[in-house]
Structure formats: structure tokens, C-alpha cells
C-alpha atoms as a PDB file:
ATOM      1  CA  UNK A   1      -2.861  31.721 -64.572  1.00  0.00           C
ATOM      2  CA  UNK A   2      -4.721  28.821 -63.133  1.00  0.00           C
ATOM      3  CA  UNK A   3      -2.218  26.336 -64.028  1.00  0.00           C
ATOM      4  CA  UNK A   4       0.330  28.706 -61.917  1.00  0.00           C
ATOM      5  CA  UNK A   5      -2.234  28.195 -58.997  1.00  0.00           C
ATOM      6  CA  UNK A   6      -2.467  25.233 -59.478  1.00  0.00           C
ATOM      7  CA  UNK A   7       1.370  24.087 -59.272  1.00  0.00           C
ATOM      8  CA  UNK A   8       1.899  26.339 -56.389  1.00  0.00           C
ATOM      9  CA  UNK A   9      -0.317  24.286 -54.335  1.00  0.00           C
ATOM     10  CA  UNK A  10       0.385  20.884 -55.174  1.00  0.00           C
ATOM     11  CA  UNK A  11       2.875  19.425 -52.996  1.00  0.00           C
ATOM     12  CA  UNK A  12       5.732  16.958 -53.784  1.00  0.00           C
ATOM     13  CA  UNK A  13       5.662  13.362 -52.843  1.00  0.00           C
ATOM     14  CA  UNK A  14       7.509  11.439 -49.890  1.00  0.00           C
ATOM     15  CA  UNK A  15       8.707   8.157 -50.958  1.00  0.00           C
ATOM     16  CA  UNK A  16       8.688   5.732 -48.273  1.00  0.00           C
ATOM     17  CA  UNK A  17       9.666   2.466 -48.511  1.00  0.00           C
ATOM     18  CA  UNK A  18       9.109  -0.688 -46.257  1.00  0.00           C
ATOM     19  CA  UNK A  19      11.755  -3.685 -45.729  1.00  0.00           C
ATOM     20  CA  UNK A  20      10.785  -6.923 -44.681  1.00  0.00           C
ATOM     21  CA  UNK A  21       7.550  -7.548 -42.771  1.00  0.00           C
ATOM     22  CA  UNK A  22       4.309  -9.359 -44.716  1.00  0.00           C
ATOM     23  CA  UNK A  23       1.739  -7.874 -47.709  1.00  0.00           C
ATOM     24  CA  UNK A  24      -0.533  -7.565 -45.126  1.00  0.00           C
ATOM     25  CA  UNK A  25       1.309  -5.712 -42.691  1.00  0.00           C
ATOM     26  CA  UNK A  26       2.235  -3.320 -45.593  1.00  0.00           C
ATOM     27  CA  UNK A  27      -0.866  -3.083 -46.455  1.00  0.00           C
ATOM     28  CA  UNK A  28      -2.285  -2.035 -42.987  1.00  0.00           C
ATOM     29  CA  UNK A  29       0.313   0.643 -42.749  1.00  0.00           C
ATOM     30  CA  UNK A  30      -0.113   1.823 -45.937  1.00  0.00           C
ATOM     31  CA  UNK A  31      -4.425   2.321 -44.769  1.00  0.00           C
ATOM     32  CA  UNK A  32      -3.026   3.872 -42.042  1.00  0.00           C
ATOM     33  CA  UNK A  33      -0.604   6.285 -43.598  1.00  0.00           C
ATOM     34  CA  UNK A  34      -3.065   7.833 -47.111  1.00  0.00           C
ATOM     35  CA  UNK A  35      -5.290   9.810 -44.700  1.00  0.00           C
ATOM     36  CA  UNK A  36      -5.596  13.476 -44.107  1.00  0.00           C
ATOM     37  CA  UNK A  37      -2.027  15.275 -44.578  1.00  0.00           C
ATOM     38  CA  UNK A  38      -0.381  11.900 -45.441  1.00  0.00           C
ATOM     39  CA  UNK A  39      -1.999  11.587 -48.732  1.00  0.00           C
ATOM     40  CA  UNK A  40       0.967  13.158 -50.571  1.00  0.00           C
ATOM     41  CA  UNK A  41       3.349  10.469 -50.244  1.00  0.00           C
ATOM     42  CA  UNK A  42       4.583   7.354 -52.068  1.00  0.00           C
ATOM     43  CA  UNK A  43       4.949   4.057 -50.218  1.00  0.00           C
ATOM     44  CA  UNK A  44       6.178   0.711 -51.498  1.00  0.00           C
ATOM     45  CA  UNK A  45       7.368  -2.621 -50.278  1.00  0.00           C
ATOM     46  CA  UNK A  46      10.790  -4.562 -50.490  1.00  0.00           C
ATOM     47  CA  UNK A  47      10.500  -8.438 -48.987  1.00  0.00           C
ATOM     48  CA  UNK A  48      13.535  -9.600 -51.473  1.00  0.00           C
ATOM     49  CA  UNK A  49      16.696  -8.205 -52.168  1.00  0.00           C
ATOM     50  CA  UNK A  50      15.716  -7.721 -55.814  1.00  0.00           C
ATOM     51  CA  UNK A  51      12.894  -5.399 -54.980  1.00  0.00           C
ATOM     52  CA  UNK A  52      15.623  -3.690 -53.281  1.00  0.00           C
ATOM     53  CA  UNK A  53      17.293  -3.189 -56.175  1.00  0.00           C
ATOM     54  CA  UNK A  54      14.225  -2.464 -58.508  1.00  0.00           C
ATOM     55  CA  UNK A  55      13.078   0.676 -55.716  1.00  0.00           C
ATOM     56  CA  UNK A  56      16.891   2.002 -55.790  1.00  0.00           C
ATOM     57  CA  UNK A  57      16.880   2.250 -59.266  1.00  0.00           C
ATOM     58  CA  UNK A  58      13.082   3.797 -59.640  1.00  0.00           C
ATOM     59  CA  UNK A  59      13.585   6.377 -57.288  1.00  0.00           C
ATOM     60  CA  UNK A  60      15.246   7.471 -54.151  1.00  0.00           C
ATOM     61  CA  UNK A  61      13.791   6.976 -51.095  1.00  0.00           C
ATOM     62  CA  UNK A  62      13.410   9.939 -48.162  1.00  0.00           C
ATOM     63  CA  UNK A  63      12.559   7.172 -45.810  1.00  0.00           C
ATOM     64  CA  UNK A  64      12.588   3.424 -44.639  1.00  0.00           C
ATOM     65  CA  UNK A  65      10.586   1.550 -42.294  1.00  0.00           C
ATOM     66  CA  UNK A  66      12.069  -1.341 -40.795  1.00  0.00           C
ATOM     67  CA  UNK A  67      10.442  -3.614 -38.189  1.00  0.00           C
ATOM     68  CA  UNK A  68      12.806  -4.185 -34.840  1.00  0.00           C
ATOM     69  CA  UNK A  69      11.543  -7.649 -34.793  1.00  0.00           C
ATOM     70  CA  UNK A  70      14.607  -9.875 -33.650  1.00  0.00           C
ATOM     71  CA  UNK A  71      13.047 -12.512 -35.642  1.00  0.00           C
ATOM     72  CA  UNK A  72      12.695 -10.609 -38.810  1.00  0.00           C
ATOM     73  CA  UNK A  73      16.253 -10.984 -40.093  1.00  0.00           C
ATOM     74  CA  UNK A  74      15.072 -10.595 -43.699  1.00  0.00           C
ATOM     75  CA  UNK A  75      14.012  -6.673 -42.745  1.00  0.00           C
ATOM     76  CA  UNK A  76      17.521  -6.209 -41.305  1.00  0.00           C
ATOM     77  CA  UNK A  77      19.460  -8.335 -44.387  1.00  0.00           C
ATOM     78  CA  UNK A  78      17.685  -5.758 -46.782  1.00  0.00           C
ATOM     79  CA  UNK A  79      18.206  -2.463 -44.658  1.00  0.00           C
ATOM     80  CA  UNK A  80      22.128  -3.767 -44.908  1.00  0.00           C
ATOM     81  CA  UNK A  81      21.881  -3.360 -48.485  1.00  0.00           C
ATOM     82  CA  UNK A  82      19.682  -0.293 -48.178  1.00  0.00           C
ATOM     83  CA  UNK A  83      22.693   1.282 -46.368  1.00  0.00           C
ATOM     84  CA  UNK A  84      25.217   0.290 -48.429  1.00  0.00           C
ATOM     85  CA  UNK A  85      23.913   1.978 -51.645  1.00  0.00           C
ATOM     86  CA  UNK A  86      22.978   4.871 -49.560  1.00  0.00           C
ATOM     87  CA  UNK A  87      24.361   5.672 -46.155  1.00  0.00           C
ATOM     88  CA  UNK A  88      21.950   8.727 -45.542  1.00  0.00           C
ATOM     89  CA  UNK A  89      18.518   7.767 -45.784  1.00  0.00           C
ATOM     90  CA  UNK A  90      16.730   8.265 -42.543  1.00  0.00           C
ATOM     91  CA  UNK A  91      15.155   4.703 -40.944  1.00  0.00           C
ATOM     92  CA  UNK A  92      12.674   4.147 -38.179  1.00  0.00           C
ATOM     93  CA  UNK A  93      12.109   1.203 -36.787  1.00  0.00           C
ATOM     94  CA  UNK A  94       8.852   0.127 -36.242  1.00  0.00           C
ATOM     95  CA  UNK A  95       7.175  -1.446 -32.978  1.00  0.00           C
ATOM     96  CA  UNK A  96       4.131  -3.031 -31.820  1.00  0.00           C
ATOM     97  CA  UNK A  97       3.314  -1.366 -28.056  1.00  0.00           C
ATOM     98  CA  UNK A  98       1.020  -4.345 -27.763  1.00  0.00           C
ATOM     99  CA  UNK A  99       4.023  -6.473 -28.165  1.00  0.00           C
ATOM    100  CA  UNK A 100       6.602  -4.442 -26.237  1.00  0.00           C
ATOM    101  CA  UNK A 101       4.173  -4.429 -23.254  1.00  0.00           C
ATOM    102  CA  UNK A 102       3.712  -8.039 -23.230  1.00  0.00           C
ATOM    103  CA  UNK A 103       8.196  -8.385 -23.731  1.00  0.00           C
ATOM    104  CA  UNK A 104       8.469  -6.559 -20.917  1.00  0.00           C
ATOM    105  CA  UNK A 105       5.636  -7.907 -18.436  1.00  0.00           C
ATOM    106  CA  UNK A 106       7.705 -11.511 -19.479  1.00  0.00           C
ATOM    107  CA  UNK A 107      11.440 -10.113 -19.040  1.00  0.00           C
ATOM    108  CA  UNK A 108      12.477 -11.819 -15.561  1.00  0.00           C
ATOM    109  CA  UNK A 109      14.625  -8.685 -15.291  1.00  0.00           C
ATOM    110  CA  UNK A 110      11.660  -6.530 -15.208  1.00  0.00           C
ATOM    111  CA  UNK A 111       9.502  -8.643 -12.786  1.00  0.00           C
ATOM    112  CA  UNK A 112      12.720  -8.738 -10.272  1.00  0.00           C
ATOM    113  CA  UNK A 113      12.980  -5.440 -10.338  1.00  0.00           C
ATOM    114  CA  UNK A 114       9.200  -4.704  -9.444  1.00  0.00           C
ATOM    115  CA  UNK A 115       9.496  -7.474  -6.679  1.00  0.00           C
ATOM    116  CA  UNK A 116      12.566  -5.013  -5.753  1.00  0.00           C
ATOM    117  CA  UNK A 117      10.462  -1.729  -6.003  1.00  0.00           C
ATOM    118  CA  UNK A 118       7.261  -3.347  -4.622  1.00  0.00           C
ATOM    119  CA  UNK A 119       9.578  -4.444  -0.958  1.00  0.00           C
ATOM    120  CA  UNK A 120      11.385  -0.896  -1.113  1.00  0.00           C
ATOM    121  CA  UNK A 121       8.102   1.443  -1.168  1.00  0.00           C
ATOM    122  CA  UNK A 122       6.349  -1.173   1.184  1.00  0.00           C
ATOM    123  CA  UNK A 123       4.672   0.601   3.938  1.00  0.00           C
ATOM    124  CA  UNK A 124       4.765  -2.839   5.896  1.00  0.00           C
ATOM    125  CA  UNK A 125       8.491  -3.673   7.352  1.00  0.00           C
ATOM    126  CA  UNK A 126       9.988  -6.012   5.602  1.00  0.00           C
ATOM    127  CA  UNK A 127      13.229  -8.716   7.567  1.00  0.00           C
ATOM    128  CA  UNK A 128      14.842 -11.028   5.872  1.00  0.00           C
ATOM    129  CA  UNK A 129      16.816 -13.340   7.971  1.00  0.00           C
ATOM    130  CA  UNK A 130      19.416 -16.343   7.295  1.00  0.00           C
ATOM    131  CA  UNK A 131      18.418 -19.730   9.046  1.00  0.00           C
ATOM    132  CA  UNK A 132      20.308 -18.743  12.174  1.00  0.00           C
ATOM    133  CA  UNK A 133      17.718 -15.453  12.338  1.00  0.00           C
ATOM    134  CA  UNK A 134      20.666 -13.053  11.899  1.00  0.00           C
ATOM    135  CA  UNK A 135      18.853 -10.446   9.254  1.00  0.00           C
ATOM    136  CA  UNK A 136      20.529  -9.910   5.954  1.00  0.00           C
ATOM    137  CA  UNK A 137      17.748  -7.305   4.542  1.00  0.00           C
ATOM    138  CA  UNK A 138      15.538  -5.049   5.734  1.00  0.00           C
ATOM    139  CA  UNK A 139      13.596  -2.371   3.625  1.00  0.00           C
ATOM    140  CA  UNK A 140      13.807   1.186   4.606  1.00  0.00           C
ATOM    141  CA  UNK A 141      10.173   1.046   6.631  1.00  0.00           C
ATOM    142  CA  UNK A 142      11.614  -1.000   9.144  1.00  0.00           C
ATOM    143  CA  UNK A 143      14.580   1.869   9.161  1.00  0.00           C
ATOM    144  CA  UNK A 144      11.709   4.254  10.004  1.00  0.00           C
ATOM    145  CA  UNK A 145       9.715   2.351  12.056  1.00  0.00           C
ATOM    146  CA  UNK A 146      12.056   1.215  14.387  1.00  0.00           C
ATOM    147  CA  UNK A 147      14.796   4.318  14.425  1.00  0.00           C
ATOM    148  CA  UNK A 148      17.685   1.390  13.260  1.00  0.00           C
ATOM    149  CA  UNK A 149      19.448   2.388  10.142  1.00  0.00           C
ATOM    150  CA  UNK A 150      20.228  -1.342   7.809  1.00  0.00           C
ATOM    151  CA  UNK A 151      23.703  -0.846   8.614  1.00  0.00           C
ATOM    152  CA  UNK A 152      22.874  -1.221  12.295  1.00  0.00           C
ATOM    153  CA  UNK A 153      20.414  -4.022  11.833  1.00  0.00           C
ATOM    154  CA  UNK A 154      22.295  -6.539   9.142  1.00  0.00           C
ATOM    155  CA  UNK A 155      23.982  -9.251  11.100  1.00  0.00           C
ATOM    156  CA  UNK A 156      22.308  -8.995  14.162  1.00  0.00           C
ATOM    157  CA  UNK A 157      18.816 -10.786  15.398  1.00  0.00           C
ATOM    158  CA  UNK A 158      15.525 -10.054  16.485  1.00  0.00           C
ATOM    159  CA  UNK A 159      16.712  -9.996  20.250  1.00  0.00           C
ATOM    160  CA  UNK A 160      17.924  -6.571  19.151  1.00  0.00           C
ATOM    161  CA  UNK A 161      13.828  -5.346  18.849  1.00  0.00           C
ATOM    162  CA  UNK A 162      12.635  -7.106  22.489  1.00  0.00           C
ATOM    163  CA  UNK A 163      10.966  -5.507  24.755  1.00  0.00           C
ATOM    164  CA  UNK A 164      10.675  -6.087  27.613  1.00  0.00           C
ATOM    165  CA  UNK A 165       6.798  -6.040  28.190  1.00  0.00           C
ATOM    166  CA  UNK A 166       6.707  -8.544  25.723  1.00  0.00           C
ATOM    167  CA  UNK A 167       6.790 -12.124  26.989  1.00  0.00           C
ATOM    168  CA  UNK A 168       9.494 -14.081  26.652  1.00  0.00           C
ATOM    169  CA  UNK A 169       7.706 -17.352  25.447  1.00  0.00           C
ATOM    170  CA  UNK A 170       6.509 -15.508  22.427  1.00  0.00           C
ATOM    171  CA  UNK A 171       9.709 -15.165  20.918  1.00  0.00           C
ATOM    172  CA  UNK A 172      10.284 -19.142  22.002  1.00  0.00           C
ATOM    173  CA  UNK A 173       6.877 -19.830  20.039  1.00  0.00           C
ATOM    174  CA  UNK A 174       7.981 -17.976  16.734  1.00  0.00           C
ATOM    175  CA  UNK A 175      11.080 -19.503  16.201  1.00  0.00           C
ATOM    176  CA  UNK A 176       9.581 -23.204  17.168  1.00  0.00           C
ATOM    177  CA  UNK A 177       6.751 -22.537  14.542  1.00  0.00           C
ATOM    178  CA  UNK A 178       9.211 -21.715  11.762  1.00  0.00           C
ATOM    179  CA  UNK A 179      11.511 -23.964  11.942  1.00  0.00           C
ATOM    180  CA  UNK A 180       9.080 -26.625  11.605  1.00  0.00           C
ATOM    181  CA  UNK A 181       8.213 -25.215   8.484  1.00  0.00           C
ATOM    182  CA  UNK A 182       4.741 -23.693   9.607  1.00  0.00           C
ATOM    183  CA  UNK A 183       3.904 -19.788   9.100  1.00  0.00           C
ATOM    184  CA  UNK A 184       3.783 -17.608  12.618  1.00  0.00           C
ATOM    185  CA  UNK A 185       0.834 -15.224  12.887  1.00  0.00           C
ATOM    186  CA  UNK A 186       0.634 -13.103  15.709  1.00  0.00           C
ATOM    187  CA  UNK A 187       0.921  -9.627  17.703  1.00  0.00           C
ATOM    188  CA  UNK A 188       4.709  -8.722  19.084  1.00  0.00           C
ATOM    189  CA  UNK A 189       5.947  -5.648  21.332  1.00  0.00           C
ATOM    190  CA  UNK A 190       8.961  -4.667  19.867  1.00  0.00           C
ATOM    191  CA  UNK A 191      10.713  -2.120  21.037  1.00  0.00           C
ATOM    192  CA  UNK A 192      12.396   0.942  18.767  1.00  0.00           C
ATOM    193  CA  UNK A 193      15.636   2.536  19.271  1.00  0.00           C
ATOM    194  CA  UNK A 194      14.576   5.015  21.252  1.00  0.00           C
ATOM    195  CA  UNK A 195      13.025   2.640  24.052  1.00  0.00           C
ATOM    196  CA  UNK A 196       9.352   3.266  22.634  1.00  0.00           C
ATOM    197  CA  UNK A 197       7.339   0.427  22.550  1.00  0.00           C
ATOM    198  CA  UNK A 198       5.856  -1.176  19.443  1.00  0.00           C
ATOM    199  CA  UNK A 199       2.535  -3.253  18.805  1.00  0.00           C
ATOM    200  CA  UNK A 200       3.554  -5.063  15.617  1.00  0.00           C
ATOM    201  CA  UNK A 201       1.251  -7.628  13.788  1.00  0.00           C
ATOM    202  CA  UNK A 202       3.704  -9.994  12.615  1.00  0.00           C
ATOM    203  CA  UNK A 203       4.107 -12.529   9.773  1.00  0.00           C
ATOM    204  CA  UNK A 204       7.384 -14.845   9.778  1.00  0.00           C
ATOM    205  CA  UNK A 205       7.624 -17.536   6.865  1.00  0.00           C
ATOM    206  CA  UNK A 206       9.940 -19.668   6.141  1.00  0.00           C
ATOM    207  CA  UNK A 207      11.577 -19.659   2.821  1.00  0.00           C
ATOM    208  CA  UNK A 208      12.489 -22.749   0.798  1.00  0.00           C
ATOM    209  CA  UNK A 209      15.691 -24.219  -1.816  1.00  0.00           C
ATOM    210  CA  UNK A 210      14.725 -26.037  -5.258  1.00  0.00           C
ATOM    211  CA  UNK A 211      14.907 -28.879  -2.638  1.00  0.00           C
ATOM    212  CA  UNK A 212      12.526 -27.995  -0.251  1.00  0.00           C
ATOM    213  CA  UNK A 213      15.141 -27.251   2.538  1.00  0.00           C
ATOM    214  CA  UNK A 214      14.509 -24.555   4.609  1.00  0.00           C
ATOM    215  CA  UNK A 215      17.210 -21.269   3.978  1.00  0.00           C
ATOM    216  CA  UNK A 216      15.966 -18.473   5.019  1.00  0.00           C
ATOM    217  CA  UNK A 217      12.862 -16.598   7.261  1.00  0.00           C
ATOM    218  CA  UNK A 218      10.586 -13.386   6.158  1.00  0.00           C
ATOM    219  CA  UNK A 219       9.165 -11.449   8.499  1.00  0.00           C
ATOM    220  CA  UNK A 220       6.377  -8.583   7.666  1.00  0.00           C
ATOM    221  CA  UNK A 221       4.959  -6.286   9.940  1.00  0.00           C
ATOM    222  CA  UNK A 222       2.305  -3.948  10.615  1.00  0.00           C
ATOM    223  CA  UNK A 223       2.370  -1.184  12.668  1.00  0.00           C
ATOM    224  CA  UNK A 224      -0.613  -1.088  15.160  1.00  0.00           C
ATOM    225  CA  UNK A 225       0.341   1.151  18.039  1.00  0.00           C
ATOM    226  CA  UNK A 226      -2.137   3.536  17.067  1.00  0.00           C
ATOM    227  CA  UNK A 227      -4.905   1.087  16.897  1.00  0.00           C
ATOM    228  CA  UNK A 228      -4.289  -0.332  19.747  1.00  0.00           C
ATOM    229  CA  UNK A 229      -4.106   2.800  21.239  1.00  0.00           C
ATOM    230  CA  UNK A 230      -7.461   4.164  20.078  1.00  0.00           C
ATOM    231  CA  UNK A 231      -8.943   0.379  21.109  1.00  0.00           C
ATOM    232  CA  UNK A 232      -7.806   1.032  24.717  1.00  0.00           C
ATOM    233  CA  UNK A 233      -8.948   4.594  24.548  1.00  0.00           C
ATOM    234  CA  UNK A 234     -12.394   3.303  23.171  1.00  0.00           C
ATOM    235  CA  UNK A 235     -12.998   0.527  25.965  1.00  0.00           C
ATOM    236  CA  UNK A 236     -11.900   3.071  28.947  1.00  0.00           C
ATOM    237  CA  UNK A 237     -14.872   5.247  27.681  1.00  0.00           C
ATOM    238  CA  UNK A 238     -17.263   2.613  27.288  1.00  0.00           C
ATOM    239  CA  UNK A 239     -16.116   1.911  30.899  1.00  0.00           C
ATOM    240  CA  UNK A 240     -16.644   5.692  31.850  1.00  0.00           C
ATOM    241  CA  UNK A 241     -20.380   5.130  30.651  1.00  0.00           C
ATOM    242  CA  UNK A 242     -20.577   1.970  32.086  1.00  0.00           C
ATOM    243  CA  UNK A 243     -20.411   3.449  35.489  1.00  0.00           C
ATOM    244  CA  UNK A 244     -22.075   6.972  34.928  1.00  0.00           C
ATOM    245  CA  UNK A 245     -25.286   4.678  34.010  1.00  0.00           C
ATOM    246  CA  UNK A 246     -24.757   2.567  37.212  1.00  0.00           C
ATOM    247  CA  UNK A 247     -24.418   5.725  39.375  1.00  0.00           C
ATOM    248  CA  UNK A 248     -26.460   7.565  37.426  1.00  0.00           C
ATOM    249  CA  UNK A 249     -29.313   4.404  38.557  1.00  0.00           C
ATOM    250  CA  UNK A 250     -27.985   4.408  42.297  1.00  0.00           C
ATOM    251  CA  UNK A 251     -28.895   8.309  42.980  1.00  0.00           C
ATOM    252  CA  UNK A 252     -32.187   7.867  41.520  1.00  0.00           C
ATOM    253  CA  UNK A 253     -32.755   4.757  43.798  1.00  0.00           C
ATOM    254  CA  UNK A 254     -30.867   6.804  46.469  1.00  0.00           C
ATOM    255  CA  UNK A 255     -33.109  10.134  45.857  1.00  0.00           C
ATOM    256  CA  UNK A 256     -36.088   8.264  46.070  1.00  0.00           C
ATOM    257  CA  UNK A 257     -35.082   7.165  49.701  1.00  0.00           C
ATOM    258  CA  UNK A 258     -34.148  10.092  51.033  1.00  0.00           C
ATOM    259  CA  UNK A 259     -37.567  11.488  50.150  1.00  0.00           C
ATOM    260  CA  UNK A 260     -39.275   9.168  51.730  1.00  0.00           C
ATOM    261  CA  UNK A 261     -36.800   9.480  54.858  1.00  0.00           C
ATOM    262  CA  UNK A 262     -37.363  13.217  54.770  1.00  0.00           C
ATOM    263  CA  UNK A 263     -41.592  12.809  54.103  1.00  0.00           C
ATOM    264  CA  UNK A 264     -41.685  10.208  57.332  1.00  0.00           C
ATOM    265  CA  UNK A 265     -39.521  13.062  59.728  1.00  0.00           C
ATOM    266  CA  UNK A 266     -41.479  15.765  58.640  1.00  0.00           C
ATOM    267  CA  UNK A 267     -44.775  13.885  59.353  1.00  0.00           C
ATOM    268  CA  UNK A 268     -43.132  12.725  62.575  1.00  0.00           C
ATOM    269  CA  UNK A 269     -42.322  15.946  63.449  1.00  0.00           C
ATOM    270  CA  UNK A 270     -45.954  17.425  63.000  1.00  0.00           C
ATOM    271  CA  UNK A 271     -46.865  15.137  65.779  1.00  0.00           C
ATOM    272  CA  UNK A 272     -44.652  15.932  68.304  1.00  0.00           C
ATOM    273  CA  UNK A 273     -44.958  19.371  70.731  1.00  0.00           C
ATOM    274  CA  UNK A 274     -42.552  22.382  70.759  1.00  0.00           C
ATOM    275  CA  UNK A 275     -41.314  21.672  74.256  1.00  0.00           C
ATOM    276  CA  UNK A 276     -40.451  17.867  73.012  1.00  0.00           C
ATOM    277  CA  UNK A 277     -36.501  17.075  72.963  1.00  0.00           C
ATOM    278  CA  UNK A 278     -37.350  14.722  69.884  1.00  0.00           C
ATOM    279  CA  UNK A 279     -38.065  17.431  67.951  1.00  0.00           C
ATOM    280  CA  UNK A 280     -33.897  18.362  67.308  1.00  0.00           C
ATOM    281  CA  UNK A 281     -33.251  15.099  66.625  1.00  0.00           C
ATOM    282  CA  UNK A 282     -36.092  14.763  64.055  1.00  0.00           C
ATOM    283  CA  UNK A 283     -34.768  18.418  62.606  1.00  0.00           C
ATOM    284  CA  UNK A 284     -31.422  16.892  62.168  1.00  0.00           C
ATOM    285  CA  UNK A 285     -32.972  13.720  59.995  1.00  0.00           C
ATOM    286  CA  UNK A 286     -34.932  16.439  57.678  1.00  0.00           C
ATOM    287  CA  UNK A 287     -32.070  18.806  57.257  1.00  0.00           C
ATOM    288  CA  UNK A 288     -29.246  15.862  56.812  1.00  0.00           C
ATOM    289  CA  UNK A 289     -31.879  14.628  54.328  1.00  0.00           C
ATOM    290  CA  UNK A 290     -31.942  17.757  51.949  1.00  0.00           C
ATOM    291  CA  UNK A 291     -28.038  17.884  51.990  1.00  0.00           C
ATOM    292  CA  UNK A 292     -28.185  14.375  50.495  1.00  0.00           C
ATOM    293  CA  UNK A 293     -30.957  15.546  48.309  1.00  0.00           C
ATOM    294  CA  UNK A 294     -28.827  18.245  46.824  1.00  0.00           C
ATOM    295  CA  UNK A 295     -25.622  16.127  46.814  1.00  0.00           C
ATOM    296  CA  UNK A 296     -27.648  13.381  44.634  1.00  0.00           C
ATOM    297  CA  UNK A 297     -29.297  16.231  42.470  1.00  0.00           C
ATOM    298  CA  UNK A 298     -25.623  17.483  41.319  1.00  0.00           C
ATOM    299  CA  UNK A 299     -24.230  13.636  41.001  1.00  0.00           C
ATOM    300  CA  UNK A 300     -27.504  13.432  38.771  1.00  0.00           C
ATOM    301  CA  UNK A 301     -25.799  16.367  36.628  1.00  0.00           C
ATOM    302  CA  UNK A 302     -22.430  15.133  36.339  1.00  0.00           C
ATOM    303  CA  UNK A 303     -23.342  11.816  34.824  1.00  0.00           C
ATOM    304  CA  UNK A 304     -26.613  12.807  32.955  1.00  0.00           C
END
């Protein structure tokens, strides 16, 4: 009865079976593979194709391993003759993602198309532009930036972005610092399809042959309407307060006047009889003087 048990739970070997690669590379995959649930299996090496030949006729194999090394042409030499004695064995190739990462962080391919990706998704516009400054690229921020599809902008030039609050010796300045071969740096109202204007911080820099001849131009841009916006709004309120202090120091000044003015007619007026005619003229000064009193107390209120 326990033997019964016994057999019931015991459970049958996978033979797996390793082309090409070193002893120590089988051996670190067999250490990796006889733990937990992978105990029940069978692994062996081939490096030849006698040992090949000595696994077919031992046993047959439920699986190979075969490294996708380029370099390993032994591995794919013995999976060749793994195939031809037996066309239906399963086979995964093996990879190091150490190695793959690295392959394709070095594949030119790759890094193009990143450089591709990285001017697509750019929130910055990106120009392009042959030697004559007619644009041959731009990336679809300056489509939404500017409200001019690439169709519409390949071909032509800058001129096609001018505004006209922008001066024209700026545009003179650019093109006279890149085709000397310097970089431009500088702030440019451009304006958009629609006739809006456009506070662009600009970049244009030349780009250079294998010989050193200039070819082409690149021009970035930043966006910075907004800030400039919220820079103008910021000074006009610092302005604002500017003046409500100054004011705010003039009715004090001015208050303090007018009761003194107002103290010196009263007192003036205590001296002088009913009957006198001076005494309208000195009602007038105290009455004119409380008007200005309350006309300083609400300017006081406005600006405090």
C-alpha cells in the first residue's frame, strides 16, 4: 500500500538538454534550474557533436536550450543536428537582458530613432532650415504653437512668422550671427496664423558637414507669452502700490495742513465780533477745510 503511495506521487523527469555555451554557464543554469518545483528534471550538456550523439542515444530530450548568441555558432551547428534526428523537440533560445539592453542602447538604429521621438514629443518648437533659411522640418509643437500645419511651413522662411511689433534689425542680427558660424540667443515676436502675437525665446545654431562647412540652421523655441504676460501684470501692480504709498503719504501731509488751516480760522474767528464781515469769509476757510478733511479721510481708505 505504501509503495502505491508512494509511486502515485513521484513525478517523472524532464530531460533538458543544453547546446553550446561554456561548463560554467551550464553549470549556473543548472543552480538555477534544481530549486523548488524544478527539482524533477534532468539536465545535461552537449559542446561537441559527439555528445550530441551520446544524449540522442541515452534518452530523448523534451527540451533544448540554445543560446541566440550570433557568435556562438557551435550552439547553432549542434541544434542543426539536434533537428535533424528529431524535428519536434521544442527549443528556447536563451538571452542575457543585461546584454540585450546594452545591444540595443549601441544599435545606431535605436539611438536615431530616440533622437526622432525625443524632437517629435518636444514641447519646445523645433525648425530646421537649409542654408538659404527655407525650413525643411518642423516638429508638430511648432504646428501647434503657431496654427501652421508642416505642409504650410516646408519651403518657406521665417519671414512667414514676423510680426510686425518685432523690429526689423533683429531678424538682420540672427541671420548675421549664424552665418558666421556663432549661436543666436535671444527673445523674438513672432506672429501665429491667426495674427496673435508670440514672445518666443529663441535658439538658432548652425549645423556643420564632416568638413566643417556650414549646411543647415536649428532653431528651438520657447514659448513665453504667458510669462511675459504675468511679468507685465506683476510690474503694473508694483506700480499700483508704488503710487497708493505716495498718495497714501501726500493726504497724511495734506490732512495735517488742513488741520492746522482749520485750528488757525477757528481761533481767528473767536476773536472777531458777530457784526464783523470777516467773520463769512473766515466760515468759508473752516467749512472748505472739513470738505478737504473728509475728501483726504476717504483717499486715506482707498489706498490703505
Amino acid at each position: 500500500m505504501r509503495k502505491t503511495t508512494a509511486s502515485k506521487i513521484m513525478k517523472p523527469q524532464l530531460q533538458l538538454l543544453l547546446l553550446g555555451g561554456s561548463e560554467q554557464d551550464f553549470t549556473n543554469l543548472r543552480e538555477l534550474l534544481m530549486v523548488g518545483s524544478y527539482r524533477h528534471l534532468r539536465f545535461e550538456h552537449a559542446s561537441s557533436t559527439d555528445d550530441v550523439i551520446q544524449q540522442k542515444r541515452k534518452r530523448r530530450d523534451d527540451l533544448v536550450l540554445c543560446g541566440d548568441q550570433s557568435t556562438d555558432n557551435v550552439a547553432f551547428q549542434l541544434l542543426r543536428q539536434v533537428r535533424q534526428d528529431d524535428s519536434r523537440v521544442p527549443v528556447m533560445f536563451l538571452s542575457d537582458p543585461a546584454n540585450e539592453a546594452a545591444r540595443k542602447q549601441s544599435d545606431p538604429e535605436e539611438t536615431l530613432r530616440k533622437l526622432w521621438r525625443s524632437v517629435e514629443q518636444s514641447a519646445d518648437t523645433v525648425i530646421i532650415m537649409d542654408r538659404s533659411g527655407a525650413m525643411e522640418y518642423v516638429n508638430p509643437a511648432f504646428e501647434t504653437l503657431t496654427g501652421y500645419s508642416r505642409q504650410e511651413a516646408v519651403g518657406q522662411t521665417l519671414a512667414m512668422l514676423e510680426s510686425e511689433q518685432q523690429a526689423s534689425n533683429v531678424y538682420e542680427e540672427v541671420w548675421k550671427t549664424v552665418l558666421s558660424g556663432d549661436v543666436f540667443r535671444g527673445i523674438v515676436m513672432d506672429r501665429k496664423k491667426n495674427g496673435e502675437t508670440l514672445i518666443i525665446e529663441n535658439t538658432v545654431t548652425p549645423l556643420r558637414d564632416g568638413s566643417g562647412q556650414i549646411t543647415h540652421f536649428i532653431s528651438t523655441g520657447r514659448d513665453i507669452t504667458g510669462w511675459r504676460k504675468l511679468e507685465s501684470d506683476l510690474q503694473q501692480a508694483q506700480k499700483m502700490d508704488s503710487i497708493g504709498r505716495l498718495a497714501g503719504g501726500v493726504a497724511h501731509d495734506f490732512n495735517n495742513l488742513l488741520l492746522i488751516i482749520s485750528a488757525y480760522a477757528e481761533l481767528a474767528l473767536d476773536s472777531v465780533a458777530e457784526e464783523h464781515p470777516l467773520r463769512r469769509n473766515l466760515n468759508e476757510i473752516i467749512n472748505a477745510s472739513r470738505r478737504a478733511a473728509d475728501l483726504t479721510r476717504e483717499l486715506l481708505g482707498s489706498v490703505g
